[in-house]
N, C-alpha and C. Protein backbone atom coordinates (compact mmCIF):
# COMPACT_ATOMS: atom_id res chain seq x y z
N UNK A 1 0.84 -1.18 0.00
CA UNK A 1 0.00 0.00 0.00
C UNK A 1 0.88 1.24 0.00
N UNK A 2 0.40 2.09 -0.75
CA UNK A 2 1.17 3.20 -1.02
C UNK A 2 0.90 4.36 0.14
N UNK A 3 1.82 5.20 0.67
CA UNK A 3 1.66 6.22 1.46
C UNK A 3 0.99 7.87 1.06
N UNK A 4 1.15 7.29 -0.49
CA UNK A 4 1.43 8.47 -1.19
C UNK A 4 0.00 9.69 -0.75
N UNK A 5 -1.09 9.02 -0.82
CA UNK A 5 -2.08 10.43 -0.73
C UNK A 5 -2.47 10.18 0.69
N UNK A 6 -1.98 9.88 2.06
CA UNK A 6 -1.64 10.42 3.43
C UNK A 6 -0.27 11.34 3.42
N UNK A 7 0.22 10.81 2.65
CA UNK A 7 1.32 12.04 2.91
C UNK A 7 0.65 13.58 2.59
N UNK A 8 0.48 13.07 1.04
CA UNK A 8 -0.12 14.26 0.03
C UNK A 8 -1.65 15.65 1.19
N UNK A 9 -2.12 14.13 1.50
CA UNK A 9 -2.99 15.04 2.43
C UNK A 9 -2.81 15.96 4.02
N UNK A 10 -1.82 15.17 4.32
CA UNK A 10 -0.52 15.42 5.71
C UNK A 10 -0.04 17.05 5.54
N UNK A 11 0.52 17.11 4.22
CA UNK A 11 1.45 18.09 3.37
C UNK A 11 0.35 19.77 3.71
N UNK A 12 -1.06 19.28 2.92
CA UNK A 12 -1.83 19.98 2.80
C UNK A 12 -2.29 20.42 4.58
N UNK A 13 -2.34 19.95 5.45
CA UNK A 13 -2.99 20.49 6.52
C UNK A 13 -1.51 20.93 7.42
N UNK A 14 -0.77 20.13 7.04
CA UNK A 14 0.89 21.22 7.96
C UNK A 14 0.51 22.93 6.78
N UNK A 15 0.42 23.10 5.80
CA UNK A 15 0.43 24.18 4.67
C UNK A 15 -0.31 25.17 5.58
N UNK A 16 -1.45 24.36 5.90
CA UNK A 16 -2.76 25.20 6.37
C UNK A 16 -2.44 25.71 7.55
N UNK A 17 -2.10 24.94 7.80
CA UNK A 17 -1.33 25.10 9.95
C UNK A 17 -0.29 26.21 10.12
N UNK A 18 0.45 26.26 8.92
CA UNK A 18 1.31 27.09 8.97
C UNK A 18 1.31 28.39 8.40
N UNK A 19 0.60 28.24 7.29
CA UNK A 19 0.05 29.31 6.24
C UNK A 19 -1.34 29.65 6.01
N UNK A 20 -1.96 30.03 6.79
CA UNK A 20 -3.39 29.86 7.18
C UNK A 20 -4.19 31.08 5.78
N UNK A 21 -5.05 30.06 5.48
CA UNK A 21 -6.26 30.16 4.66
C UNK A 21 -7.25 30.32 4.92
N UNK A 22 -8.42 30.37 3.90
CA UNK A 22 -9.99 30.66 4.69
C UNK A 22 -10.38 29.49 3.77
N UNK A 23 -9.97 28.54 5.23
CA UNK A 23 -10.46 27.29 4.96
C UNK A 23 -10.81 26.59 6.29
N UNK A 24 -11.47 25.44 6.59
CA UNK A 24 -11.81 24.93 7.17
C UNK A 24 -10.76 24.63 8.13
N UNK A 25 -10.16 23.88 7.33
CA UNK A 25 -8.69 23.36 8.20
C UNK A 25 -8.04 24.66 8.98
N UNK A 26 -7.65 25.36 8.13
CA UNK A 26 -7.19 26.44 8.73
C UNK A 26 -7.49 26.94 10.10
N UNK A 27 -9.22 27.27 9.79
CA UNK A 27 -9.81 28.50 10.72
C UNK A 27 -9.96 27.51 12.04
N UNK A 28 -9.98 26.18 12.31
CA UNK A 28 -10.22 24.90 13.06
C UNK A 28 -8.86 24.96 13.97
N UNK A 29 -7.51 25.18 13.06
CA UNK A 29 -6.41 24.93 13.78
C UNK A 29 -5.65 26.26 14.49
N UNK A 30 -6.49 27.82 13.86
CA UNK A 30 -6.21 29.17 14.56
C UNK A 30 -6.60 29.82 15.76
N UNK A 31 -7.72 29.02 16.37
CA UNK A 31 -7.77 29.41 17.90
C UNK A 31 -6.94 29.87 18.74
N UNK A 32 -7.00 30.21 19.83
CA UNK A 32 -6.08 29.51 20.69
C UNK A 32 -5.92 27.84 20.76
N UNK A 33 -4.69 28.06 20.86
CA UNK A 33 -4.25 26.83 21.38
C UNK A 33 -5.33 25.88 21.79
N UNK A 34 -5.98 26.17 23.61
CA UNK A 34 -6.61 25.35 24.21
C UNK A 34 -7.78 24.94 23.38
N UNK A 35 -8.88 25.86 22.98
CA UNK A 35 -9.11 26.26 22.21
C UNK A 35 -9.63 25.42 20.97
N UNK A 36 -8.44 25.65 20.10
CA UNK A 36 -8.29 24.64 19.04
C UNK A 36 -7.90 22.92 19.12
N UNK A 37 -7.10 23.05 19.65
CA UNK A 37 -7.21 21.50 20.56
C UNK A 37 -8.73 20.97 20.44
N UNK A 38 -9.40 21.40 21.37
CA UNK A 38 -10.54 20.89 22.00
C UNK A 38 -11.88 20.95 20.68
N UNK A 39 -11.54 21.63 19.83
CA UNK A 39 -12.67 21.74 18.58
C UNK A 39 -11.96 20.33 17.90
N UNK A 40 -10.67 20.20 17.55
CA UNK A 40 -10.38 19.39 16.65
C UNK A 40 -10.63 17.66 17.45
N UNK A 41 -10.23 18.07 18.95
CA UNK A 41 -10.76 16.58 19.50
C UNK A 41 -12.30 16.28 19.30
N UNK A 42 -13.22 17.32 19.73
CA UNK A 42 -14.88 17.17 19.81
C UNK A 42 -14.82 16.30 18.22
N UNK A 43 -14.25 17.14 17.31
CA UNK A 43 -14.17 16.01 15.91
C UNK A 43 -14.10 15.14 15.42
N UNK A 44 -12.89 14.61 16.70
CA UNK A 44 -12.71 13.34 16.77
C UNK A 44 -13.70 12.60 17.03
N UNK A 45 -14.38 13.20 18.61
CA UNK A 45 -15.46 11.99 18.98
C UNK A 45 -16.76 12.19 18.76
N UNK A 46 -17.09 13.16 17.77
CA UNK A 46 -17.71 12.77 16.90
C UNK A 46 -17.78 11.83 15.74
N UNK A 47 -16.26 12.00 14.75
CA UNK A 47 -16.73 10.85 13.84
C UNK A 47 -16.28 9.75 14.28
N UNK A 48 -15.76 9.21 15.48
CA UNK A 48 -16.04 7.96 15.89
C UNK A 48 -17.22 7.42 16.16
N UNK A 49 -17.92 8.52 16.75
CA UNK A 49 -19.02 8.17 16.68
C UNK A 49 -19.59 7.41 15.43
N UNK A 50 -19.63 8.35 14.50
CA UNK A 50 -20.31 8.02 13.45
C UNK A 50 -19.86 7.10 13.02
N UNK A 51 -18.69 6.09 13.07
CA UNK A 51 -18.51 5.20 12.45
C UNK A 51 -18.60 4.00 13.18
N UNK A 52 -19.29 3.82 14.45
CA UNK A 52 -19.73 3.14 15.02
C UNK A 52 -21.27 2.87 14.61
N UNK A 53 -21.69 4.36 14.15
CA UNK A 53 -23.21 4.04 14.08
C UNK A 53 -23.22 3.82 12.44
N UNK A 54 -21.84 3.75 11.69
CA UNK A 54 -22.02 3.35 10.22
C UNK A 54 -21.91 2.13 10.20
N UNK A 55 -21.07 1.45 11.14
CA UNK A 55 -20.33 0.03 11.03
C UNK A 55 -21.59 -0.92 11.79
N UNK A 56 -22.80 -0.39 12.19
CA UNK A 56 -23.87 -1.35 12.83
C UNK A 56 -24.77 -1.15 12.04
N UNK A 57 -24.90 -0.14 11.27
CA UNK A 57 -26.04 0.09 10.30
C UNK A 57 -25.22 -0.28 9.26
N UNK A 58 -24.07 -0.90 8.77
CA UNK A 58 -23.62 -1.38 7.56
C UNK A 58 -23.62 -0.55 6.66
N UNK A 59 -23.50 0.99 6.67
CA UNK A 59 -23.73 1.67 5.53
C UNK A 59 -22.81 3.04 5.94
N UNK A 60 -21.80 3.53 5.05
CA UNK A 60 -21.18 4.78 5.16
C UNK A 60 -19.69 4.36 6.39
N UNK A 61 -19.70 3.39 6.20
CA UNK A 61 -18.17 2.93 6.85
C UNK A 61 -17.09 3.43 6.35
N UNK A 62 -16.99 3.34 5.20
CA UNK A 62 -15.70 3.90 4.83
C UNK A 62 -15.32 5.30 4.47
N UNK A 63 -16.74 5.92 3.98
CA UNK A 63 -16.72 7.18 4.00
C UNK A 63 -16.85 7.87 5.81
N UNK A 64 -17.45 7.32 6.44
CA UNK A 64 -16.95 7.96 7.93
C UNK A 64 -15.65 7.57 8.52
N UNK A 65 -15.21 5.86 8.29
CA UNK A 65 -13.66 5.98 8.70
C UNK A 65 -12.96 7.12 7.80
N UNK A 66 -12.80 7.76 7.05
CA UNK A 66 -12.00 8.67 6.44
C UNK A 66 -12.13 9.43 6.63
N UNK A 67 -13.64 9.96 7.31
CA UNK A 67 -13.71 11.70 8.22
C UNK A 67 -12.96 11.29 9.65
N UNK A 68 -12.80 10.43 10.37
CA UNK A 68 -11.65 9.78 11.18
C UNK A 68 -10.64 9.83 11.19
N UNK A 69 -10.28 8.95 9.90
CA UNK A 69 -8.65 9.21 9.85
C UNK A 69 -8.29 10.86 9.36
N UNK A 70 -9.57 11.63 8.57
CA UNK A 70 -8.73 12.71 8.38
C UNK A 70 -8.68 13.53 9.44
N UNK A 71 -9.87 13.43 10.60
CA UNK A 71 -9.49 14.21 11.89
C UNK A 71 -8.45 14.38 13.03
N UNK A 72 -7.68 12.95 12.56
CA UNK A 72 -7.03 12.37 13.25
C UNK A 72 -5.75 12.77 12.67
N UNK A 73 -5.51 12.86 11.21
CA UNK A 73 -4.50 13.75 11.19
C UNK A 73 -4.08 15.05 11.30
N UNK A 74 -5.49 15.69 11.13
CA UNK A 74 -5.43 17.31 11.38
C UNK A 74 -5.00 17.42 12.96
N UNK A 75 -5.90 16.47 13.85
CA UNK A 75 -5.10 16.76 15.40
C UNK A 75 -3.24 16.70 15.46
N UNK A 76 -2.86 15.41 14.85
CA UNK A 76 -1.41 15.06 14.84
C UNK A 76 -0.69 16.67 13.99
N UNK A 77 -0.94 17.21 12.76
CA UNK A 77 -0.58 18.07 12.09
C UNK A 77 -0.48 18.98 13.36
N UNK A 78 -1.51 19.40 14.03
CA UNK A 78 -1.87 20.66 14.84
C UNK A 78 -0.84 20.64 15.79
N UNK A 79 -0.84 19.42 16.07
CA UNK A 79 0.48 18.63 17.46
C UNK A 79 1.67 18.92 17.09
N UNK A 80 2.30 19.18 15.51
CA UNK A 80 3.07 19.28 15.14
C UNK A 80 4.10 18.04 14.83
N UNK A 81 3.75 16.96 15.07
CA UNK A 81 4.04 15.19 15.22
C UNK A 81 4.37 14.95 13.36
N UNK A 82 5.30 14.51 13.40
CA UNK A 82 6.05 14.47 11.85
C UNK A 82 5.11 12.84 11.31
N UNK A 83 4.31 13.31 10.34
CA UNK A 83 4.13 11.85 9.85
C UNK A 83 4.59 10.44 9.09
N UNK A 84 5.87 10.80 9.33
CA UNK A 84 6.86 9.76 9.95
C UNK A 84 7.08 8.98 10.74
N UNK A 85 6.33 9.94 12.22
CA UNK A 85 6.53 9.31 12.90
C UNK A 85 5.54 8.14 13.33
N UNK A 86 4.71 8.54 12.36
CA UNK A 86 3.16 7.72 12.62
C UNK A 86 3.62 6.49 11.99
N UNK A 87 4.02 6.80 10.40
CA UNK A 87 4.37 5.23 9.46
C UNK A 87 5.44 4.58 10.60
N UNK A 88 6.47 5.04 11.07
CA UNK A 88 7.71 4.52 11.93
C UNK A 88 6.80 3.32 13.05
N UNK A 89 5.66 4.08 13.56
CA UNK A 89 5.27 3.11 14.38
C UNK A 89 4.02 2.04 13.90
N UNK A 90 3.66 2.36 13.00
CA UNK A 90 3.15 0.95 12.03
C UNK A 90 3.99 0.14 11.75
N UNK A 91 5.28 0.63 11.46
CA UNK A 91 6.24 -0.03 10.78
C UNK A 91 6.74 -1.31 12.07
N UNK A 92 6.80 -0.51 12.89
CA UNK A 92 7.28 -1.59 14.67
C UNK A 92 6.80 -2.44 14.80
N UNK A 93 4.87 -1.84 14.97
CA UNK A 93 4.03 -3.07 15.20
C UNK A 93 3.93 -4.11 14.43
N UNK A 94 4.73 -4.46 12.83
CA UNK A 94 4.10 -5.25 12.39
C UNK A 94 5.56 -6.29 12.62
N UNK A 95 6.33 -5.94 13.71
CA UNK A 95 7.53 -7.17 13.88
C UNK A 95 7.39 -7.92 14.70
């Protein structure tokens, strides 16, 4: 499996983080700090949510795991956490 469009999408929300736009991503990660944190987590447990209630109703699983994984990288981006370091530790677990 290729890394290529997590990176590609990784790329795009460090851009935003750093070079802020009037964009979603952006205006999500410009709070304060505390702030912003806490909007991008509520995000989180929200679309976990939702993909709990996709994965029992059998429908919209993969399109809600991917509002997941992408919330999940906008938090790590915001964290400033190199996504490197994320593949590095996939890479561990699978020895």
């Amino acid at each position: 499996m290729s890394d290529k469009i997590i990176r590609e999408v990784y790329e795009v929300l460090e851009s935003r983080r750093d070079n802020p736009i009037d964009s979603y991503t952006s205006k999500i990660m410009q709070d304060s700090d505390k702030k912003a944190e806490d909007k991008i987590l509520e995000k989180i447990a929200e679309e976990a949510g939702e993909v709990l209630i996709a994965s029992k109703n059998d429908e919209n699983l993969v399109y809600e795991s991917v509002d997941l994984i992408f919330h999940t990288l906008l938090l790590l981006a915001y964290k400033g956490i190199e996504i490197d370091e994320v593949f590095e530790e996939f890479k561990s677990r699978r020895k």
